[in-house]
PDB file of N, CA and C in Angstrom:
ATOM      1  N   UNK A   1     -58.266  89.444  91.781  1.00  0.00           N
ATOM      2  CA  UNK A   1     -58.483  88.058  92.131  1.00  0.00           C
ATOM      3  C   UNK A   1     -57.976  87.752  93.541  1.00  0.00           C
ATOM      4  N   UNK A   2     -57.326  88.750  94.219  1.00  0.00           N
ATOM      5  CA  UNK A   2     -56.774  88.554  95.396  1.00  0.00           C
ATOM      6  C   UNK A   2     -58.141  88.485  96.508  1.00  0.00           C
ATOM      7  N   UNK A   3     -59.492  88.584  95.924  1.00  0.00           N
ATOM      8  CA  UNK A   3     -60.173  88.697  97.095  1.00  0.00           C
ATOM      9  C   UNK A   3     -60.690  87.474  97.040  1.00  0.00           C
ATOM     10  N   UNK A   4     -60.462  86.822  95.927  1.00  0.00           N
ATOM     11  CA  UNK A   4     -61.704  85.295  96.351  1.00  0.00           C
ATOM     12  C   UNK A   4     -60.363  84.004  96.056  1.00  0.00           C
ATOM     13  N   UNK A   5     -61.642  82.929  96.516  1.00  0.00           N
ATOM     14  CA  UNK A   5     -60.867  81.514  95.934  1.00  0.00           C
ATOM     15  C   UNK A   5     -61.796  80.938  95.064  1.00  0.00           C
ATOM     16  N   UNK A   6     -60.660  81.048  94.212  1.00  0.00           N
ATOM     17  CA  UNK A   6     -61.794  80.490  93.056  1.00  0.00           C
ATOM     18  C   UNK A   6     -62.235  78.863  93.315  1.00  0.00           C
ATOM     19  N   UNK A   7     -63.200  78.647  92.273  1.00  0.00           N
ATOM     20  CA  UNK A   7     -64.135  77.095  92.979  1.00  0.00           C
ATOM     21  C   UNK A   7     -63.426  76.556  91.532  1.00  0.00           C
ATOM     22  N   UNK A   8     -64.381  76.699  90.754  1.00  0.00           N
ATOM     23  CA  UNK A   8     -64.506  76.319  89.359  1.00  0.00           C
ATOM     24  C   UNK A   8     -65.009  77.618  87.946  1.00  0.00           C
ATOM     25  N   UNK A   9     -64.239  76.830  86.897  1.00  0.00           N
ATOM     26  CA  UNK A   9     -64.929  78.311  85.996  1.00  0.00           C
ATOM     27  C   UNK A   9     -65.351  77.361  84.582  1.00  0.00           C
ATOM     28  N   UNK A  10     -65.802  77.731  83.845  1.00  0.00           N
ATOM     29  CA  UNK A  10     -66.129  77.055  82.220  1.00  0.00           C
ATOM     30  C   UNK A  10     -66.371  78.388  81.543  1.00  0.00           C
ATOM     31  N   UNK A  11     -66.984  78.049  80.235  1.00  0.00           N
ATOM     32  CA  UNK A  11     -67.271  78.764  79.628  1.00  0.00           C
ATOM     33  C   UNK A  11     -68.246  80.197  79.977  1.00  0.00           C
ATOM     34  N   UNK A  12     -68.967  79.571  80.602  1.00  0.00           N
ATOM     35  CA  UNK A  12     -70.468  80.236  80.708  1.00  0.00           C
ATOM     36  C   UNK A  12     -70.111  80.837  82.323  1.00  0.00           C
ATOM     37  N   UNK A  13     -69.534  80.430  83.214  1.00  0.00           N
ATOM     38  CA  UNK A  13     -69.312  81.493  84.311  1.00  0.00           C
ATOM     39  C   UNK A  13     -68.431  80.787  84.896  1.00  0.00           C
ATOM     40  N   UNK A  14     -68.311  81.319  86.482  1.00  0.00           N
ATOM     41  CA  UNK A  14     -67.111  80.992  87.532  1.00  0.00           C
ATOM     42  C   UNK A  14     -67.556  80.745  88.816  1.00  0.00           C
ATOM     43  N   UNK A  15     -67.334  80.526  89.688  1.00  0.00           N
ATOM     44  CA  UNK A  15     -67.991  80.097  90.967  1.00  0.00           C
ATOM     45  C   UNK A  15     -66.583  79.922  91.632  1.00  0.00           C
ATOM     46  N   UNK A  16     -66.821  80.508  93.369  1.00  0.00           N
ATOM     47  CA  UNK A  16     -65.775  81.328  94.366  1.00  0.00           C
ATOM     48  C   UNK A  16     -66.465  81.436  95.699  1.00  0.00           C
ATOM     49  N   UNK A  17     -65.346  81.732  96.480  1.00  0.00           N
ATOM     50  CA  UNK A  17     -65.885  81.890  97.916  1.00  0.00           C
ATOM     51  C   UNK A  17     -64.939  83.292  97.906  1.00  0.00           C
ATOM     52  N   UNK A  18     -65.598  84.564  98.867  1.00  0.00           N
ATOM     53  CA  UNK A  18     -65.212  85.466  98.800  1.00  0.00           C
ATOM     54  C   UNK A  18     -64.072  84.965 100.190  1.00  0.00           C
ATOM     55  N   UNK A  19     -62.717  85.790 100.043  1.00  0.00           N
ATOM     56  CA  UNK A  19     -61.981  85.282 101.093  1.00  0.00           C
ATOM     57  C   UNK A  19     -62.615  86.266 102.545  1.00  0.00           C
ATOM     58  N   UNK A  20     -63.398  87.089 102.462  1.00  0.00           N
ATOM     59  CA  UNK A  20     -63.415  88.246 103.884  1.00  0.00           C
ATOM     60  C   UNK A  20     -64.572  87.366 104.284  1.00  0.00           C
ATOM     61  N   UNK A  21     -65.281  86.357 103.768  1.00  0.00           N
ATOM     62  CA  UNK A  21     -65.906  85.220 104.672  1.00  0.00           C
ATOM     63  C   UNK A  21     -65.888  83.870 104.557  1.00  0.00           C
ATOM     64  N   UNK A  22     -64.244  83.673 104.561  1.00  0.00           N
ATOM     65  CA  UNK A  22     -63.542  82.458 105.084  1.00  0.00           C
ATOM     66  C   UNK A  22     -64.299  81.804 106.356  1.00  0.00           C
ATOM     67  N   UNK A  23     -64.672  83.004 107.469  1.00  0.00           N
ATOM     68  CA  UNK A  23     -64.196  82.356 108.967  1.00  0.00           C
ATOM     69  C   UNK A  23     -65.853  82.149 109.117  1.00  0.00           C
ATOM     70  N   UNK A  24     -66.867  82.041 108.384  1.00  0.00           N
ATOM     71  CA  UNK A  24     -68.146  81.950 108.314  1.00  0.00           C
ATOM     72  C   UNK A  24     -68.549  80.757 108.616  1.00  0.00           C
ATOM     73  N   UNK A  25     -69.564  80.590 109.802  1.00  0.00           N
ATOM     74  CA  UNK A  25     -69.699  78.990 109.843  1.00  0.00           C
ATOM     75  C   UNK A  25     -70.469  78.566 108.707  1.00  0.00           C
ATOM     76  N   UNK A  26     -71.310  79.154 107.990  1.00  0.00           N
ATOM     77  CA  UNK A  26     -72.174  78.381 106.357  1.00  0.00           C
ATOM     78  C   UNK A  26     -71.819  79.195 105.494  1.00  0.00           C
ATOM     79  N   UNK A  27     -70.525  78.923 105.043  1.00  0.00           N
ATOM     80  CA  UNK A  27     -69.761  79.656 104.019  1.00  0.00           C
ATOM     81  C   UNK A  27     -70.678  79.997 102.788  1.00  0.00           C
ATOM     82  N   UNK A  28     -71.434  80.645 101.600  1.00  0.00           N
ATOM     83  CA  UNK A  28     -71.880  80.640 100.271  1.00  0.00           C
ATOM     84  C   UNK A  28     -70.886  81.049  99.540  1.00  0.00           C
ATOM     85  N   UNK A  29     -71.305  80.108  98.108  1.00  0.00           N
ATOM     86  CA  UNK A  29     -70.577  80.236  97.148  1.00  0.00           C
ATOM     87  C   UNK A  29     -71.114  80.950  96.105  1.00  0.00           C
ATOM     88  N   UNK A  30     -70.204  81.774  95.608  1.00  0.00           N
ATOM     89  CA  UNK A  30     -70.708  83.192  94.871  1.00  0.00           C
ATOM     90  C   UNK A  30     -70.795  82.233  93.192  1.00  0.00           C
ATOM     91  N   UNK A  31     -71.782  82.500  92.682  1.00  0.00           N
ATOM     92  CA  UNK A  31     -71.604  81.917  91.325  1.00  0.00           C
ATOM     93  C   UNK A  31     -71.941  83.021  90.023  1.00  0.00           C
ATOM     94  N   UNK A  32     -71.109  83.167  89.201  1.00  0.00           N
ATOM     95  CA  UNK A  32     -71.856  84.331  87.985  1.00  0.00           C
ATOM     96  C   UNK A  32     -71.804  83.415  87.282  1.00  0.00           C
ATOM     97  N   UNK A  33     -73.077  83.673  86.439  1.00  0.00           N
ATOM     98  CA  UNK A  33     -73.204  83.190  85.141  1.00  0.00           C
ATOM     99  C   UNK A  33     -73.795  84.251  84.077  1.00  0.00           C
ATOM    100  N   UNK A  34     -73.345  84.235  83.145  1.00  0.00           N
ATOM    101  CA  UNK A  34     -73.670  85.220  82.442  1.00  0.00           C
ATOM    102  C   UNK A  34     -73.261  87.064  82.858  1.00  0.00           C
ATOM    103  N   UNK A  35     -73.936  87.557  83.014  1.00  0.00           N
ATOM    104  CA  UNK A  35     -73.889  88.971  83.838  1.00  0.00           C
ATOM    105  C   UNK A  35     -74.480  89.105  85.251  1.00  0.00           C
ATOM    106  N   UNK A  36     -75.020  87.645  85.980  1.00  0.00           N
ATOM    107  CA  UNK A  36     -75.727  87.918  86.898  1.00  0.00           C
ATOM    108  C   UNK A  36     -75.005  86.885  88.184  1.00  0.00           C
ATOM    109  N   UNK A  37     -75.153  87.854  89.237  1.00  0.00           N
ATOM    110  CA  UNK A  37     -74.373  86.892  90.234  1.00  0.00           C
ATOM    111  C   UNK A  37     -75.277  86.356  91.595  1.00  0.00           C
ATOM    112  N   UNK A  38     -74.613  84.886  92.347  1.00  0.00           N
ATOM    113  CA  UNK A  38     -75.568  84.126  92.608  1.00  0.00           C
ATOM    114  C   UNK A  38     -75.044  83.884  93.894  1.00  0.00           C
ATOM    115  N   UNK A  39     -75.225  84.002  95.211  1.00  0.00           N
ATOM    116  CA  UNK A  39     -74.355  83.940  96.662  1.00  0.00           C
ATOM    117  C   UNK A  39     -75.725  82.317  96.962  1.00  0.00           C
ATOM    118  N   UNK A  40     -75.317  81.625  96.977  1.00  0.00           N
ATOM    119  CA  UNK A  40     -75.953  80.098  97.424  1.00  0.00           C
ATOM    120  C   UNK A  40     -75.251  79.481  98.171  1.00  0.00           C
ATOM    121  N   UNK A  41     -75.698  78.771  99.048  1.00  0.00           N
ATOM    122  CA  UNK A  41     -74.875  77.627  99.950  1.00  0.00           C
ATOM    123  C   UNK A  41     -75.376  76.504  99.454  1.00  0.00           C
ATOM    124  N   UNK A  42     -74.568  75.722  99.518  1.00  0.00           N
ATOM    125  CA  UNK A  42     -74.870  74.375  99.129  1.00  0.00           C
ATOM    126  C   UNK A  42     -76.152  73.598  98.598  1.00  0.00           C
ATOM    127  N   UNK A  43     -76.854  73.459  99.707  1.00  0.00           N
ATOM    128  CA  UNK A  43     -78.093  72.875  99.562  1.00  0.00           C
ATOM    129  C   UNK A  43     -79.081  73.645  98.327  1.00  0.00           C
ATOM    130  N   UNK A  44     -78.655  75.113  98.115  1.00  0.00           N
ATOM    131  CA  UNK A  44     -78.890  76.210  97.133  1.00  0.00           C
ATOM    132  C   UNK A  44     -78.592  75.439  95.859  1.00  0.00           C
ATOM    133  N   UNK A  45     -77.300  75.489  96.032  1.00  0.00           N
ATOM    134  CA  UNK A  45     -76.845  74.553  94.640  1.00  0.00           C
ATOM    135  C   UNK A  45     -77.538  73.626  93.565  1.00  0.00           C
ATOM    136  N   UNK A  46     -77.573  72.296  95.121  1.00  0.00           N
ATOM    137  CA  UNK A  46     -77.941  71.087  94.498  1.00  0.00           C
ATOM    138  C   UNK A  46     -79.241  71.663  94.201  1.00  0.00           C
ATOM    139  N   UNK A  47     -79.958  72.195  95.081  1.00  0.00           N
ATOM    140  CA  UNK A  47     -81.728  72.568  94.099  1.00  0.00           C
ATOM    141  C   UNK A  47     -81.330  73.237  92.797  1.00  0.00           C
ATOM    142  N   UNK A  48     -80.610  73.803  92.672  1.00  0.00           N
ATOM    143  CA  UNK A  48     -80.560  74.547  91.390  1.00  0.00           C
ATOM    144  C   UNK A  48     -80.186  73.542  90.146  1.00  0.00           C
ATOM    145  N   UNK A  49     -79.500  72.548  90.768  1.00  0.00           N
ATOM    146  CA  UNK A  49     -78.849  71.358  89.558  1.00  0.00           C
ATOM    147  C   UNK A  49     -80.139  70.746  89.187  1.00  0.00           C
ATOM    148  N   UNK A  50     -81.029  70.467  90.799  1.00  0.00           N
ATOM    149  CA  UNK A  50     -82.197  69.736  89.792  1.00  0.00           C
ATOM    150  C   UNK A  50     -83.125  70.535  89.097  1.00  0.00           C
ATOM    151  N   UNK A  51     -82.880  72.051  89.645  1.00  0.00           N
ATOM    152  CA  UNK A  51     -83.632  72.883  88.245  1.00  0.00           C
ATOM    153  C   UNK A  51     -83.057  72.825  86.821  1.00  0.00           C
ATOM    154  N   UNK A  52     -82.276  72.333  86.498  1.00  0.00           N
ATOM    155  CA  UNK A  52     -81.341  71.818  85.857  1.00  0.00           C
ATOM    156  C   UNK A  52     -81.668  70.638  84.917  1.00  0.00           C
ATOM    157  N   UNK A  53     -81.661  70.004  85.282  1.00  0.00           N
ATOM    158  CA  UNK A  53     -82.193  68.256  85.790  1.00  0.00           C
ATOM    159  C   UNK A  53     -83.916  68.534  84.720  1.00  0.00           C
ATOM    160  N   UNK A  54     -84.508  69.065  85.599  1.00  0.00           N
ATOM    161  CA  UNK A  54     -86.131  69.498  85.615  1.00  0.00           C
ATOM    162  C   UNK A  54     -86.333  70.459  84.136  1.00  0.00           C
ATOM    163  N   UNK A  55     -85.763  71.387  83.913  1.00  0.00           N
ATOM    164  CA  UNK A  55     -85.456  72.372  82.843  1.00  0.00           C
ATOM    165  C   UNK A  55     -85.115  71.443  81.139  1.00  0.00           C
ATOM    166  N   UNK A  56     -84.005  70.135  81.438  1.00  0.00           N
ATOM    167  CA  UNK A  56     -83.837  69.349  80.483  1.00  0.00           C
ATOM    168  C   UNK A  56     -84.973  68.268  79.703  1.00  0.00           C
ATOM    169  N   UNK A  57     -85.805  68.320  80.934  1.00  0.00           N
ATOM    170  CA  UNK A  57     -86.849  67.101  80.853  1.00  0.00           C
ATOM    171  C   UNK A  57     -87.883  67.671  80.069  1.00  0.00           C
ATOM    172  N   UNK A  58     -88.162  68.875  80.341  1.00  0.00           N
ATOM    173  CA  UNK A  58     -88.867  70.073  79.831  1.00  0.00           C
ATOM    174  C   UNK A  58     -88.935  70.526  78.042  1.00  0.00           C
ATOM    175  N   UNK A  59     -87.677  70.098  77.640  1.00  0.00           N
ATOM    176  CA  UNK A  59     -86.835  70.646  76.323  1.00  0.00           C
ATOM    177  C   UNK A  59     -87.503  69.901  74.837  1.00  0.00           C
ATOM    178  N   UNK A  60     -87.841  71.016  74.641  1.00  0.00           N
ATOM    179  CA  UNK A  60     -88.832  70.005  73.324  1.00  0.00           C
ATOM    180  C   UNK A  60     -88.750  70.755  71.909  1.00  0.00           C
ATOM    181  N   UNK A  61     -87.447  71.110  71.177  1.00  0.00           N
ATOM    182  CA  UNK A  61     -87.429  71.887  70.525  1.00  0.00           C
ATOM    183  C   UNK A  61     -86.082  71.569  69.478  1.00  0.00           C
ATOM    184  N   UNK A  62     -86.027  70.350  69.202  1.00  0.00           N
ATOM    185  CA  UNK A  62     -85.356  69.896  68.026  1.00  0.00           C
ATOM    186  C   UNK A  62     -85.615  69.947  66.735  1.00  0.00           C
ATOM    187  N   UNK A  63     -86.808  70.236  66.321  1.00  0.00           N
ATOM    188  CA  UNK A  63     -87.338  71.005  65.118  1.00  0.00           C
ATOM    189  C   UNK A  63     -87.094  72.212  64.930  1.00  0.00           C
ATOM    190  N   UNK A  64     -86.770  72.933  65.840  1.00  0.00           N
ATOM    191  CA  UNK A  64     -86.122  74.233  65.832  1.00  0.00           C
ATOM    192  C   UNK A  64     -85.195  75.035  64.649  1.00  0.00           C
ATOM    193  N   UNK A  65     -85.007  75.870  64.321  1.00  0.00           N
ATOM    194  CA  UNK A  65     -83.945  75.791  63.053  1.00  0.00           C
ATOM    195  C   UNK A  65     -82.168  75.572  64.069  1.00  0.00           C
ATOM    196  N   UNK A  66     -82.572  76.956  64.932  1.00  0.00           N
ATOM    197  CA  UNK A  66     -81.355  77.145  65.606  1.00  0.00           C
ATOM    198  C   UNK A  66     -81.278  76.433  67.286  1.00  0.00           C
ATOM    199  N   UNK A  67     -81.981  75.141  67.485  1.00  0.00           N
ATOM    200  CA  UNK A  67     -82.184  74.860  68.770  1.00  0.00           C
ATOM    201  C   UNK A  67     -80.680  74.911  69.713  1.00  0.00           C
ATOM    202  N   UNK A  68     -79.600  74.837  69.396  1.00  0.00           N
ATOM    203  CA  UNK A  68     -78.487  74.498  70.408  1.00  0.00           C
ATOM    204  C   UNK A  68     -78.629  76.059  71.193  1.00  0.00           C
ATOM    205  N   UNK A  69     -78.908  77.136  70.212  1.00  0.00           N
ATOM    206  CA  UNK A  69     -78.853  78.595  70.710  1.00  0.00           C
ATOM    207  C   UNK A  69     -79.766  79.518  71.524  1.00  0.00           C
ATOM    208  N   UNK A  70     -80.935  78.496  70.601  1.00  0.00           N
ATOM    209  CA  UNK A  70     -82.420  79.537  71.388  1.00  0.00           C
ATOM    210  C   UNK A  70     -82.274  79.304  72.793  1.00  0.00           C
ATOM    211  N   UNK A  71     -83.092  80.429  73.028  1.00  0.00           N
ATOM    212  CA  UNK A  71     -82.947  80.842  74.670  1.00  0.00           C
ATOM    213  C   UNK A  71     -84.479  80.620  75.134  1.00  0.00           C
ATOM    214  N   UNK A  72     -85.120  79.112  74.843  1.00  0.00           N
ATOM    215  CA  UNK A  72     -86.315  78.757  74.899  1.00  0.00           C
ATOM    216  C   UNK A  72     -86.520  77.931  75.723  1.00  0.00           C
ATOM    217  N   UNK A  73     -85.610  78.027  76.753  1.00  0.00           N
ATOM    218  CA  UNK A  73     -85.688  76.918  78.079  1.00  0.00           C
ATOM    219  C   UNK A  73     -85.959  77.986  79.227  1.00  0.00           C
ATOM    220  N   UNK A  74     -87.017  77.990  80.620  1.00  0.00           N
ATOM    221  CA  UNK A  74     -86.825  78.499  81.476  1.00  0.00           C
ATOM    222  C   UNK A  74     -86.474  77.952  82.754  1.00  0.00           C
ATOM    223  N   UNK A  75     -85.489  78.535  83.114  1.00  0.00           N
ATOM    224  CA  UNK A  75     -84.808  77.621  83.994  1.00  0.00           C
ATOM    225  C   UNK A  75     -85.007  77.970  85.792  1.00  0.00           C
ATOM    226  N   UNK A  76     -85.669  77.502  86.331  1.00  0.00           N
ATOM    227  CA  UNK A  76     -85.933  78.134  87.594  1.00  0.00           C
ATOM    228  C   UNK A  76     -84.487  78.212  88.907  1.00  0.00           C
ATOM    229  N   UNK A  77     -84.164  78.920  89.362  1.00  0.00           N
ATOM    230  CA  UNK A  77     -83.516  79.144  90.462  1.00  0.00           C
ATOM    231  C   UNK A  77     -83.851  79.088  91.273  1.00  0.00           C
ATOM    232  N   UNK A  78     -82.917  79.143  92.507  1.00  0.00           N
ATOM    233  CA  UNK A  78     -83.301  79.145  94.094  1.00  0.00           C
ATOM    234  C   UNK A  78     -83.925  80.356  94.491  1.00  0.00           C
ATOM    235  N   UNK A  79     -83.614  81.411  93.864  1.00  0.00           N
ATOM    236  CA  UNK A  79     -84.821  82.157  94.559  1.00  0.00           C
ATOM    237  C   UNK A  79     -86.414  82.877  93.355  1.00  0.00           C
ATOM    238  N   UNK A  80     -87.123  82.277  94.308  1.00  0.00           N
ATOM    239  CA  UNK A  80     -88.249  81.941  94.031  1.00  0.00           C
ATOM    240  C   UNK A  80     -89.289  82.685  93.154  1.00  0.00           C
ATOM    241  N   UNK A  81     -88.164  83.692  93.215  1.00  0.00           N
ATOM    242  CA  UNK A  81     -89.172  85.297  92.154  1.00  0.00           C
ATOM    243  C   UNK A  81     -88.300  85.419  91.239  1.00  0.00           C
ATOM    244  N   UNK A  82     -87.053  84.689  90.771  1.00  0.00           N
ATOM    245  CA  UNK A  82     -86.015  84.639  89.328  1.00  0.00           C
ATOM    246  C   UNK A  82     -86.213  83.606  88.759  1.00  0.00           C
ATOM    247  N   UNK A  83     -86.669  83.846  87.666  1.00  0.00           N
ATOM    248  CA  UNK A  83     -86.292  82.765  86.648  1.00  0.00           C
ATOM    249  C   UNK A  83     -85.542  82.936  85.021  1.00  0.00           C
ATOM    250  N   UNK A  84     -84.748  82.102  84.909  1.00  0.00           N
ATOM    251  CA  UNK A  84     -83.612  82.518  83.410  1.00  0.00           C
ATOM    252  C   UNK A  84     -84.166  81.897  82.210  1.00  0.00           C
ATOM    253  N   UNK A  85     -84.015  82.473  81.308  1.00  0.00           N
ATOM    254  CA  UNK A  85     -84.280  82.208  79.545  1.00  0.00           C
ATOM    255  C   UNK A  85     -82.723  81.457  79.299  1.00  0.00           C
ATOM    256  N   UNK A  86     -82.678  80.281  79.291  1.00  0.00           N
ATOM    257  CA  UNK A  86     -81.313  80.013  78.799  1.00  0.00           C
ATOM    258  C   UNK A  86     -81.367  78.841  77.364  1.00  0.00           C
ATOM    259  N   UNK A  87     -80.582  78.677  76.659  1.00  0.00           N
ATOM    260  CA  UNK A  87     -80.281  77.559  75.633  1.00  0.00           C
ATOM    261  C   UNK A  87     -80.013  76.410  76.289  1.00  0.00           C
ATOM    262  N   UNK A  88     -80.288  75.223  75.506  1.00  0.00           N
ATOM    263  CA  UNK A  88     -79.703  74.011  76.059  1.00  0.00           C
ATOM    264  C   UNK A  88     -78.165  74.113  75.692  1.00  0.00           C
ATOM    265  N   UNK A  89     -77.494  74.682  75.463  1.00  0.00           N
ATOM    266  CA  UNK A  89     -76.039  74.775  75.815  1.00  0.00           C
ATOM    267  C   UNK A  89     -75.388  75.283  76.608  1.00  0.00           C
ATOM    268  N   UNK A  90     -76.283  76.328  76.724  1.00  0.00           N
ATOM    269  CA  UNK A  90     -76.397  77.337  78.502  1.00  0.00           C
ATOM    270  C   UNK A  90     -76.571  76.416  79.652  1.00  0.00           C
ATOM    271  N   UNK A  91     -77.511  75.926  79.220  1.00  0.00           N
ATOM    272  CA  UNK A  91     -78.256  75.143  80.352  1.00  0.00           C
ATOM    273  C   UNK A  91     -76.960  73.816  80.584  1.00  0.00           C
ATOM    274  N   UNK A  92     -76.746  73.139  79.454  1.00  0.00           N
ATOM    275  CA  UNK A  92     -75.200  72.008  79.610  1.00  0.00           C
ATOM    276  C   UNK A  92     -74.395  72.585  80.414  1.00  0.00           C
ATOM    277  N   UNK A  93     -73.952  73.853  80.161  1.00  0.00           N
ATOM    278  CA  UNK A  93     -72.215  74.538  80.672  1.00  0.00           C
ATOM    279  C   UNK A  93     -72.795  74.829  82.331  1.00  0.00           C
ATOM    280  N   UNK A  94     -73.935  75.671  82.809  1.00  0.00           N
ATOM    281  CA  UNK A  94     -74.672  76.208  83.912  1.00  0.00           C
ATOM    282  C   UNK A  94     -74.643  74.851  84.573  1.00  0.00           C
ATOM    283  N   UNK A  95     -75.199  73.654  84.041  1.00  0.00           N
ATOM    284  CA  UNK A  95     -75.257  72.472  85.065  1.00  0.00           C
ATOM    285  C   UNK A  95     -73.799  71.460  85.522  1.00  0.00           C
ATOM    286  N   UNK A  96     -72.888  71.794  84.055  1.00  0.00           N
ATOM    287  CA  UNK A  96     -71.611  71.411  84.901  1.00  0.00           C
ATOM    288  C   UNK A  96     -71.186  72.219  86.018  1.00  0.00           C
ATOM    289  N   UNK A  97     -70.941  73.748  85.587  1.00  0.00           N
ATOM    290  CA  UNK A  97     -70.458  74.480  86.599  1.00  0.00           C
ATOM    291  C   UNK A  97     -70.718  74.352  87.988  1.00  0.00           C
ATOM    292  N   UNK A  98     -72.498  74.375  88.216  1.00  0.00           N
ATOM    293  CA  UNK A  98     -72.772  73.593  89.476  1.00  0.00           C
ATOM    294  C   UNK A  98     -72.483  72.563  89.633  1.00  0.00           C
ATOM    295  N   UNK A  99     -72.557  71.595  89.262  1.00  0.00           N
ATOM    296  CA  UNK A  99     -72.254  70.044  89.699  1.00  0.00           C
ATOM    297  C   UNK A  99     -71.048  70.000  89.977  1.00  0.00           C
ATOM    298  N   UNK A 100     -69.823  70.604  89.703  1.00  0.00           N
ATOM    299  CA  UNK A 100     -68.426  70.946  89.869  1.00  0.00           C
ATOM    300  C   UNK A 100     -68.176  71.109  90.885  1.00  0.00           C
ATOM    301  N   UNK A 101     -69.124  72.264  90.691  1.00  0.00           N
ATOM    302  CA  UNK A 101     -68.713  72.961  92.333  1.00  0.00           C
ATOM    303  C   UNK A 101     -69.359  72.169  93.328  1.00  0.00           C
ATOM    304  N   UNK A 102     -70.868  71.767  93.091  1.00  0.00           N
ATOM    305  CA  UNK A 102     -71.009  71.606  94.986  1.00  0.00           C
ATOM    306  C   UNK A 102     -69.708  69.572  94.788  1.00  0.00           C
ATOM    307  N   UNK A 103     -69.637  69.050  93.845  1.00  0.00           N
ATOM    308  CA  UNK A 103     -68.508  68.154  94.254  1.00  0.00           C
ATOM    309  C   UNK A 103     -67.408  68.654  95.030  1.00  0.00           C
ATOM    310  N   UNK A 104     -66.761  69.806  94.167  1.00  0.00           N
ATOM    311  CA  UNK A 104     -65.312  70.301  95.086  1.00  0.00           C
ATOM    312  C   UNK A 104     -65.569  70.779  96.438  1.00  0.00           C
ATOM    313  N   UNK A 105     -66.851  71.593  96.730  1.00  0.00           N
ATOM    314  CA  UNK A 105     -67.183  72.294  98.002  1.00  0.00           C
ATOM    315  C   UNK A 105     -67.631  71.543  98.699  1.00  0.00           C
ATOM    316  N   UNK A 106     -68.204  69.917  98.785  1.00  0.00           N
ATOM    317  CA  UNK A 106     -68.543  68.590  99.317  1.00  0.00           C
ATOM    318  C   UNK A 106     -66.900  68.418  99.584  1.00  0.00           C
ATOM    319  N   UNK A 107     -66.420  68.065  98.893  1.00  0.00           N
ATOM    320  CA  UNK A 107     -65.146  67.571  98.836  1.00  0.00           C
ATOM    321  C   UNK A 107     -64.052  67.929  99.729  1.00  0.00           C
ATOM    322  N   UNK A 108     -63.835  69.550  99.740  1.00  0.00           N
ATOM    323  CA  UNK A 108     -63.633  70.320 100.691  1.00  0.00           C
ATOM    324  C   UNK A 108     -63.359  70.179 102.108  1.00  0.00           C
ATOM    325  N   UNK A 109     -64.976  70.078 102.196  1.00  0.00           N
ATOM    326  CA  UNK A 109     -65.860  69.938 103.291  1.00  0.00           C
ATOM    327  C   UNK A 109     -65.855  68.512 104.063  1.00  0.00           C
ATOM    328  N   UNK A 110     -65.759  67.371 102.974  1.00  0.00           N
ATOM    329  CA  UNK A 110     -65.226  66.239 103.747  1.00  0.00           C
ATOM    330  C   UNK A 110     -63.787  66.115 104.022  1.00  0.00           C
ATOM    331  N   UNK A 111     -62.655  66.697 103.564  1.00  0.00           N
ATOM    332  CA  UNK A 111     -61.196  66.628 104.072  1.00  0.00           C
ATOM    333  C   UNK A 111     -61.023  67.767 104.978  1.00  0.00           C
ATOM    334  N   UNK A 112     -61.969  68.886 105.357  1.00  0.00           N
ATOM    335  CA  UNK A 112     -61.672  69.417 106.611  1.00  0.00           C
ATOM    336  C   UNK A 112     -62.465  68.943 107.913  1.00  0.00           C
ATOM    337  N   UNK A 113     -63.738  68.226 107.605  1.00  0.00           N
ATOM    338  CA  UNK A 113     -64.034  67.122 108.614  1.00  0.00           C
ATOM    339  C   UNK A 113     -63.202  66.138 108.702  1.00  0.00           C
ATOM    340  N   UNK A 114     -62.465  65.542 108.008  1.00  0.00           N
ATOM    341  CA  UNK A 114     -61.811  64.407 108.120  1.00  0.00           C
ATOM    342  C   UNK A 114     -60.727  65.071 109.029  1.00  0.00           C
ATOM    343  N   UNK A 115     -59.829  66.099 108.999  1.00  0.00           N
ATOM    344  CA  UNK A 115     -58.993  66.039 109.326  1.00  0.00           C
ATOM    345  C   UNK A 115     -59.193  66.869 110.968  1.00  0.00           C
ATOM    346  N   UNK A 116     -60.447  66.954 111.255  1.00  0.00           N
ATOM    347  CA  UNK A 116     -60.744  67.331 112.410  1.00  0.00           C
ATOM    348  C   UNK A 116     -60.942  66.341 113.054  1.00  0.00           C
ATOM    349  N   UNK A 117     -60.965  65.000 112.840  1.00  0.00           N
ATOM    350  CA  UNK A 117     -60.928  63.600 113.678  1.00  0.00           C
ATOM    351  C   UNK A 117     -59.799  63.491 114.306  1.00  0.00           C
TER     352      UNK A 117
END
């Protein structure tokens, strides 16, 4: 753990900035979820939340026997040739984790502008 800073973590994954590109002027934030890992910058993010967003609106499967589990949602990512099979509980924990993060990495980002005034 000595190589990153961690962002945020939940159930379903963790999200970090590697420390050997601290001094990066468009820092990305490394995100795993599941077994698969995700290097996005920001603006990466928020598209991914409204895949998110977009993926929920989509969800039509409450007749289901086992709906909280099935993996009957496809959820599109930022890059443009991946797309994930996830549950709407996947999909709940995956959209906090982002929304977490780009808040704290906004957040960040406005108290080291601020304090460059």
């Amino acid at each position: 753990m000595d190589a990153i800073n961690k962002i945020y973590s939940n159930e379903v994954g963790i999200s970090f900035f590697w420390k050997k590109e601290e001094h990066m002027e468009t820092r990305r934030v490394q995100m795993v979820f599941r077994d698969i890992g995700f290097l996005l910058t920001l603006h990466e993010l928020k598209e991914f939340s409204k895949g998110c967003t977009n993926a929920k609106a989509s969800y039509n499967c409450n007749q289901c026997a086992d709906h909280q589990h099935c993996r009957s949602l496809l959820l599109r990512t930022p890059s443009e040739k991946i797309d994930l099979a996830v549950s709407i509980d996947e999909l709940d924990q995956l959209q906090e984790l982002i929304n977490t993060t780009v808040f704290r990495v906004s957040l960040k980002n406005w108290v080291q502008n601020l304090c460059l005034n």
